[in-house]
C-alpha atoms as a PDB file:
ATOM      1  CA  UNK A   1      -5.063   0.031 -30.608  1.00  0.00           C
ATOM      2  CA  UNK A   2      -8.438   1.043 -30.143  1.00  0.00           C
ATOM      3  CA  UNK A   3      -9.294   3.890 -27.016  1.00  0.00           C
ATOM      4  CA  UNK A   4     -10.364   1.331 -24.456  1.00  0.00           C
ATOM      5  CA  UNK A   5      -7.087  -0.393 -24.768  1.00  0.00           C
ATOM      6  CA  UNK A   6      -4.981   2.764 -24.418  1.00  0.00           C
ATOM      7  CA  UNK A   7      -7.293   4.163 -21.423  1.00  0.00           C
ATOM      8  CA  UNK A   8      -6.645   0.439 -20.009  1.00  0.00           C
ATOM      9  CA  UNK A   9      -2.869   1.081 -20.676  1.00  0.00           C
ATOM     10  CA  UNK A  10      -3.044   4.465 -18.879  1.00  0.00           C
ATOM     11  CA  UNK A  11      -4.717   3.379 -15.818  1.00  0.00           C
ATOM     12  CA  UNK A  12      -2.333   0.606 -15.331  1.00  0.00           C
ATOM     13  CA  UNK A  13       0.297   2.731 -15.523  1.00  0.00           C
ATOM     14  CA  UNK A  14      -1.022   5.230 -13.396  1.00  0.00           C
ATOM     15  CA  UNK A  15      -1.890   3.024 -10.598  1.00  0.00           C
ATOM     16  CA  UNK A  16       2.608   1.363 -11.119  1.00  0.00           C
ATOM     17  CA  UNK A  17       3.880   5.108 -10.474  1.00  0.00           C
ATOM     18  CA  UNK A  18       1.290   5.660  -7.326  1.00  0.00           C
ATOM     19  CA  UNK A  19       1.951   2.223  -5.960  1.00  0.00           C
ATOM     20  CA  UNK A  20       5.813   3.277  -6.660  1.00  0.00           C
ATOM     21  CA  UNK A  21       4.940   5.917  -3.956  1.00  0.00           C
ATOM     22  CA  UNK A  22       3.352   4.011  -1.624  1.00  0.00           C
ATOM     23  CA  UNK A  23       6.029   1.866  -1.225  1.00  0.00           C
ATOM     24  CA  UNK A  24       8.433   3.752  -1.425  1.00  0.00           C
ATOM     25  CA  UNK A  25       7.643   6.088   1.472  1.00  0.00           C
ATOM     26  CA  UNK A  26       7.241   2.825   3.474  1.00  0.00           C
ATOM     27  CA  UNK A  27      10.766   1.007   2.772  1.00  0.00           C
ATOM     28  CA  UNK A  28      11.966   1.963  -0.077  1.00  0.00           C
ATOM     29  CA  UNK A  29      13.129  -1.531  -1.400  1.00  0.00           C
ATOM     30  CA  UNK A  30       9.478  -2.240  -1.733  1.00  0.00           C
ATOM     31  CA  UNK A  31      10.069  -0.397  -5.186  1.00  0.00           C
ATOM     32  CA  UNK A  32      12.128  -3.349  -6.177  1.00  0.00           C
ATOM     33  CA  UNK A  33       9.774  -5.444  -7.527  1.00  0.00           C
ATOM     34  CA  UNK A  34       8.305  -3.195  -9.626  1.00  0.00           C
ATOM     35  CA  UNK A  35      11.138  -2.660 -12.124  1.00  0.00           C
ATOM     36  CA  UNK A  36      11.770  -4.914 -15.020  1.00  0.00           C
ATOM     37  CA  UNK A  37      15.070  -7.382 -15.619  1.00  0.00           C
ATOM     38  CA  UNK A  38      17.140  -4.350 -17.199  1.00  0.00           C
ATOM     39  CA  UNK A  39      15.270  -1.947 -15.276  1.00  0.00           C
ATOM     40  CA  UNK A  40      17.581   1.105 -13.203  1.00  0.00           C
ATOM     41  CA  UNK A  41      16.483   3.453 -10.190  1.00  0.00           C
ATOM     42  CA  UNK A  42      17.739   6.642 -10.903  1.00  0.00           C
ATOM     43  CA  UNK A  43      17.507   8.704  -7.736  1.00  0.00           C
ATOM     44  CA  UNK A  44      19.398  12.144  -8.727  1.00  0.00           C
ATOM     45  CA  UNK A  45      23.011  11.405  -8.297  1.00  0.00           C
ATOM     46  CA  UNK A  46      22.204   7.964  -7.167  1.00  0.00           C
ATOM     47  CA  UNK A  47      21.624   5.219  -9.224  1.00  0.00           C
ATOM     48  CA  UNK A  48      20.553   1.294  -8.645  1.00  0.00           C
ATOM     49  CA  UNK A  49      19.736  -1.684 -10.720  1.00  0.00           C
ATOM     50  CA  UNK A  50      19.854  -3.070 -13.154  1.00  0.00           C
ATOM     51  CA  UNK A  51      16.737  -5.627 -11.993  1.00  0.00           C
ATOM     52  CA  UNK A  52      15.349  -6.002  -8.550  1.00  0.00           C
ATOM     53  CA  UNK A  53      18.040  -8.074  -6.801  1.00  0.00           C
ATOM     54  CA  UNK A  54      20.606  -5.556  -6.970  1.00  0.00           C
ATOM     55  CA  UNK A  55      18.103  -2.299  -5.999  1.00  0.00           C
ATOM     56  CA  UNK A  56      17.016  -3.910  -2.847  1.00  0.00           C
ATOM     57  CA  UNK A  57      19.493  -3.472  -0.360  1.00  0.00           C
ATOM     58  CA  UNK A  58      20.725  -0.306  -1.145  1.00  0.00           C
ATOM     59  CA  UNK A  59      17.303   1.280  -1.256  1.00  0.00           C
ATOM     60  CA  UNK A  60      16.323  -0.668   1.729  1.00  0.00           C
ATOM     61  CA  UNK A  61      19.735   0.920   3.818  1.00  0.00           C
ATOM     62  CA  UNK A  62      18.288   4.332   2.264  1.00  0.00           C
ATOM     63  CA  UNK A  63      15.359   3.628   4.040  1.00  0.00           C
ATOM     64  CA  UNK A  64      17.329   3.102   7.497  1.00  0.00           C
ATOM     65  CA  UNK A  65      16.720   7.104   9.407  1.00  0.00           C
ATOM     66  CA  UNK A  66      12.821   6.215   8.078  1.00  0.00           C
ATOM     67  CA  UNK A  67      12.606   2.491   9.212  1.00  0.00           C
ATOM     68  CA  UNK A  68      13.811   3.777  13.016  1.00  0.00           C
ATOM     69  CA  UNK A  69      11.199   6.117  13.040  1.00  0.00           C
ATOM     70  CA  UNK A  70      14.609   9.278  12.792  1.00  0.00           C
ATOM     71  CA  UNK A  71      12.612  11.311  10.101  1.00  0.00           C
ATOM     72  CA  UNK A  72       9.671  11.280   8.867  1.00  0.00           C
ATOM     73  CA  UNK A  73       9.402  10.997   5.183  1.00  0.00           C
ATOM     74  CA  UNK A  74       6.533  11.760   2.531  1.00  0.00           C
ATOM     75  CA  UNK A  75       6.704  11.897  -1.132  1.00  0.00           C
ATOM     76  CA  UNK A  76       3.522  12.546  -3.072  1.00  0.00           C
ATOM     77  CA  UNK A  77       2.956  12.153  -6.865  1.00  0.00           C
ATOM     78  CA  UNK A  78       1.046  14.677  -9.298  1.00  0.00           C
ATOM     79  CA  UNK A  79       0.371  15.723 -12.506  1.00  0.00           C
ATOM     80  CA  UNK A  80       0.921  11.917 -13.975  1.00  0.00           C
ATOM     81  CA  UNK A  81       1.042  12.165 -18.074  1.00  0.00           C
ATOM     82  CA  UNK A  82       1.297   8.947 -19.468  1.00  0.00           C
ATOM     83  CA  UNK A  83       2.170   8.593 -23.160  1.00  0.00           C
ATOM     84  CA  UNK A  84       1.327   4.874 -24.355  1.00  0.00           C
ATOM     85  CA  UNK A  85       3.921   3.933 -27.498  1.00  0.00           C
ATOM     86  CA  UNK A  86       2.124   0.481 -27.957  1.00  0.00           C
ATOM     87  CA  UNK A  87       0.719  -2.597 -26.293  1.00  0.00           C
ATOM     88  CA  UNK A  88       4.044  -3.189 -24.303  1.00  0.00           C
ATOM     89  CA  UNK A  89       5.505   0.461 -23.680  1.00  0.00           C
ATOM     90  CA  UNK A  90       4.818   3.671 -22.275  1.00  0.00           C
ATOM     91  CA  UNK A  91       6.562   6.651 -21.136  1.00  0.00           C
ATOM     92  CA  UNK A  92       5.085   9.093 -18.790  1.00  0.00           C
ATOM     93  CA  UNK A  93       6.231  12.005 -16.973  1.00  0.00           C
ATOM     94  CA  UNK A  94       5.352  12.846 -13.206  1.00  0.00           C
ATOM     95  CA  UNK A  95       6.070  15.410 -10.366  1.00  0.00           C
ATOM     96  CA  UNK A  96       7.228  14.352  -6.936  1.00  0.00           C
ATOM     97  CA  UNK A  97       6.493  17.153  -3.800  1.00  0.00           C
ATOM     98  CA  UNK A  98       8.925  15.775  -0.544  1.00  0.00           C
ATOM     99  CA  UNK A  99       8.546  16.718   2.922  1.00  0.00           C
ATOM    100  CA  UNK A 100      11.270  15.252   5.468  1.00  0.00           C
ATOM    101  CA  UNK A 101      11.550  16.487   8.891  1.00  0.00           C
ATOM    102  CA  UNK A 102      14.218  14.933  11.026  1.00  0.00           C
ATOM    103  CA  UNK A 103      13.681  13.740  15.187  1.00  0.00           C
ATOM    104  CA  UNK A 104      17.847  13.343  15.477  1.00  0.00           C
ATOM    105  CA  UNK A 105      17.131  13.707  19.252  1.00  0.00           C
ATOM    106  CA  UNK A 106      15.057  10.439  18.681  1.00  0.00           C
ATOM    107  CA  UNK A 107      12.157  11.970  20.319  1.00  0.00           C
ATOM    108  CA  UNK A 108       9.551  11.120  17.847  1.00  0.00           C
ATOM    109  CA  UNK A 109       7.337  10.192  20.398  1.00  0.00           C
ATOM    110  CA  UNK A 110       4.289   8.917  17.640  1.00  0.00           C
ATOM    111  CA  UNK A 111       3.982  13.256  16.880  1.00  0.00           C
ATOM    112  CA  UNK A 112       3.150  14.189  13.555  1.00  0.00           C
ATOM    113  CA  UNK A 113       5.995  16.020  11.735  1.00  0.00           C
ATOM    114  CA  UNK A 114       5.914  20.100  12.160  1.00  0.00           C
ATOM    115  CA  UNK A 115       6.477  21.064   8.383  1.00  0.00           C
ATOM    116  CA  UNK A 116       5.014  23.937   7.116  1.00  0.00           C
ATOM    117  CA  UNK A 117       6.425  23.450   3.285  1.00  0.00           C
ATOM    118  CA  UNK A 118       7.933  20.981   1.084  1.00  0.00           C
ATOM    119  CA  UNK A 119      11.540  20.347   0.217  1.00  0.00           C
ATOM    120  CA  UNK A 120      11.747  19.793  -2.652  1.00  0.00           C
ATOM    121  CA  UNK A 121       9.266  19.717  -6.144  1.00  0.00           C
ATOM    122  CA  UNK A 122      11.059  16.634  -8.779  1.00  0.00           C
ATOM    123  CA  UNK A 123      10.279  15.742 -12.213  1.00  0.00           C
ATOM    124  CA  UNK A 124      10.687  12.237 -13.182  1.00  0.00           C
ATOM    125  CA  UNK A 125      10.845  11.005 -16.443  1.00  0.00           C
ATOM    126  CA  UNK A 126       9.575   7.137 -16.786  1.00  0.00           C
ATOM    127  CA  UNK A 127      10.160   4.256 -19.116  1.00  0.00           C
ATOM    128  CA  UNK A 128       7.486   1.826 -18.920  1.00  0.00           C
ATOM    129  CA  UNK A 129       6.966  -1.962 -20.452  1.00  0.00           C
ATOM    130  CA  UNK A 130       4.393  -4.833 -20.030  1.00  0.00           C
ATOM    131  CA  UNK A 131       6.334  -8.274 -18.896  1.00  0.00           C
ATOM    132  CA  UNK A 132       3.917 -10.857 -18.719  1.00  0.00           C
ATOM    133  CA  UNK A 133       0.965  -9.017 -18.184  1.00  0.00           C
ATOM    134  CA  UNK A 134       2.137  -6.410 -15.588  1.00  0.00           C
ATOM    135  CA  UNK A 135       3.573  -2.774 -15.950  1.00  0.00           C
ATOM    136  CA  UNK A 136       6.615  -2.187 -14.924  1.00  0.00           C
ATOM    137  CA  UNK A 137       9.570   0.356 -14.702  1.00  0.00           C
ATOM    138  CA  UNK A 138      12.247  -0.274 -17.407  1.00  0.00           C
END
Protein backbone atom coordinates (compact mmCIF):
# COMPACT_ATOMS: atom_id res chain seq x y z
CA UNK A 1 0.00 0.00 0.00
CA UNK A 2 1.52 2.99 -1.18
CA UNK A 3 0.99 6.59 1.14
CA UNK A 4 -1.86 7.96 -0.92
CA UNK A 5 -3.82 4.86 -0.32
CA UNK A 6 -3.27 4.82 3.45
CA UNK A 7 -3.88 8.79 3.75
CA UNK A 8 -7.15 7.83 1.60
CA UNK A 9 -7.81 5.06 4.24
CA UNK A 10 -7.32 7.56 7.10
CA UNK A 11 -9.54 10.21 5.91
CA UNK A 12 -12.30 7.84 5.34
CA UNK A 13 -12.09 6.70 8.52
CA UNK A 14 -11.86 9.87 10.08
CA UNK A 15 -14.78 11.38 8.46
CA UNK A 16 -17.04 7.34 9.81
CA UNK A 17 -16.07 8.27 13.59
CA UNK A 18 -17.13 12.21 13.10
CA UNK A 19 -20.22 11.32 11.16
CA UNK A 20 -20.67 8.62 14.17
CA UNK A 21 -20.98 11.89 16.23
CA UNK A 22 -23.11 13.72 14.30
CA UNK A 23 -25.59 11.33 14.37
CA UNK A 24 -25.41 10.25 17.23
CA UNK A 25 -26.06 13.47 19.15
CA UNK A 26 -29.11 13.77 16.84
CA UNK A 27 -30.93 10.23 17.44
CA UNK A 28 -28.76 7.99 18.30
CA UNK A 29 -30.05 5.06 16.05
CA UNK A 30 -28.73 7.10 13.22
CA UNK A 31 -25.39 5.24 14.26
CA UNK A 32 -27.01 2.10 13.04
CA UNK A 33 -26.15 2.09 9.72
CA UNK A 34 -22.81 2.64 10.10
CA UNK A 35 -21.77 -0.66 11.70
CA UNK A 36 -21.02 -3.74 9.75
CA UNK A 37 -23.17 -7.31 9.74
CA UNK A 38 -21.21 -8.58 12.98
CA UNK A 39 -20.66 -5.20 14.09
CA UNK A 40 -21.54 -4.35 18.27
CA UNK A 41 -22.15 -0.85 20.04
CA UNK A 42 -20.44 -0.96 23.09
CA UNK A 43 -21.65 1.94 25.20
CA UNK A 44 -19.85 1.31 28.77
CA UNK A 45 -22.00 -1.18 30.50
CA UNK A 46 -24.33 -1.21 27.61
CA UNK A 47 -23.99 -3.12 24.72
CA UNK A 48 -26.06 -3.49 21.19
CA UNK A 49 -25.73 -5.34 17.97
CA UNK A 50 -24.66 -7.45 16.47
CA UNK A 51 -25.64 -5.54 12.86
CA UNK A 52 -27.89 -2.59 12.46
CA UNK A 53 -31.36 -4.13 12.88
CA UNK A 54 -30.93 -5.05 16.33
CA UNK A 55 -28.96 -1.51 17.51
CA UNK A 56 -31.75 0.60 16.29
CA UNK A 57 -34.38 0.60 18.65
CA UNK A 58 -32.62 0.45 21.66
CA UNK A 59 -30.35 3.33 20.77
CA UNK A 60 -33.23 5.13 19.32
CA UNK A 61 -35.32 4.68 23.05
CA UNK A 62 -31.79 5.98 24.45
CA UNK A 63 -32.34 8.84 22.51
CA UNK A 64 -36.00 9.44 24.03
CA UNK A 65 -35.11 12.54 27.13
CA UNK A 66 -33.02 14.07 23.80
CA UNK A 67 -35.74 13.53 21.06
CA UNK A 68 -38.41 15.54 23.58
CA UNK A 69 -36.17 18.23 23.79
CA UNK A 70 -35.68 16.91 28.23
CA UNK A 71 -31.80 17.38 28.00
CA UNK A 72 -29.72 18.62 25.93
CA UNK A 73 -26.98 16.41 24.77
CA UNK A 74 -23.44 17.02 23.04
CA UNK A 75 -20.68 14.67 22.48
CA UNK A 76 -17.61 15.90 20.63
CA UNK A 77 -14.73 13.78 19.18
CA UNK A 78 -10.82 14.53 19.44
CA UNK A 79 -7.59 13.39 19.15
CA UNK A 80 -8.69 10.67 16.26
CA UNK A 81 -5.52 8.14 15.65
CA UNK A 82 -6.25 5.89 13.05
CA UNK A 83 -4.00 2.86 12.53
CA UNK A 84 -4.71 1.31 8.91
CA UNK A 85 -3.86 -2.79 9.11
CA UNK A 86 -4.61 -3.13 5.27
CA UNK A 87 -6.92 -2.28 2.42
CA UNK A 88 -10.05 -3.55 4.41
CA UNK A 89 -9.19 -2.80 8.22
CA UNK A 90 -8.30 -0.25 10.56
CA UNK A 91 -8.29 0.37 14.14
CA UNK A 92 -8.19 3.76 15.61
CA UNK A 93 -8.49 5.19 18.92
CA UNK A 94 -10.54 8.45 19.82
CA UNK A 95 -11.62 10.68 22.82
CA UNK A 96 -15.22 11.62 23.44
CA UNK A 97 -15.83 15.13 25.81
CA UNK A 98 -19.97 14.96 26.92
CA UNK A 99 -21.94 17.73 28.14
CA UNK A 100 -25.71 16.89 29.22
CA UNK A 101 -27.75 19.29 31.06
CA UNK A 102 -31.23 18.20 31.94
CA UNK A 103 -34.78 20.71 31.59
CA UNK A 104 -36.86 17.88 33.88
CA UNK A 105 -39.23 20.85 34.52
CA UNK A 106 -39.69 20.70 30.64
CA UNK A 107 -38.98 24.29 30.39
CA UNK A 108 -36.52 24.23 27.63
CA UNK A 109 -38.05 26.99 26.12
CA UNK A 110 -35.43 26.89 22.70
CA UNK A 111 -32.47 28.25 25.68
CA UNK A 112 -29.14 27.11 25.18
CA UNK A 113 -27.94 24.71 27.93
CA UNK A 114 -26.09 26.55 31.09
CA UNK A 115 -22.96 24.18 31.37
CA UNK A 116 -19.92 25.47 32.41
CA UNK A 117 -17.85 21.94 32.08
CA UNK A 118 -18.08 18.61 30.65
CA UNK A 119 -19.19 15.35 32.17
CA UNK A 120 -17.40 13.22 31.26
CA UNK A 121 -13.82 12.72 28.96
CA UNK A 122 -14.16 8.70 27.13
CA UNK A 123 -11.73 6.76 25.25
CA UNK A 124 -12.99 4.57 22.61
CA UNK A 125 -11.24 1.97 21.07
CA UNK A 126 -12.50 1.18 17.26
CA UNK A 127 -12.49 -1.75 14.92
CA UNK A 128 -12.85 -0.69 11.48
CA UNK A 129 -13.47 -2.71 7.94
CA UNK A 130 -14.27 -1.75 4.27
CA UNK A 131 -17.70 -3.67 3.05
CA UNK A 132 -18.23 -2.86 -0.36
CA UNK A 133 -16.50 0.19 -0.63
CA UNK A 134 -17.55 1.97 2.63
CA UNK A 135 -15.95 2.12 6.21
CA UNK A 136 -17.62 0.89 8.72
CA UNK A 137 -17.63 -0.05 12.51
CA UNK A 138 -16.98 -3.81 13.08
Amino acid sequence: MDTFERIAIEHDCEKLINRFYYLFNDDMAFVADLFTDDGVLILGRWEVGPGAEPMREPLHRGSKNMLEGVEVVLNTVSNIVVDVIDANNATAISRDTFWEHGYYDGDLQGQPAPITSPIGINTWEDQLRCVDGEWKFA
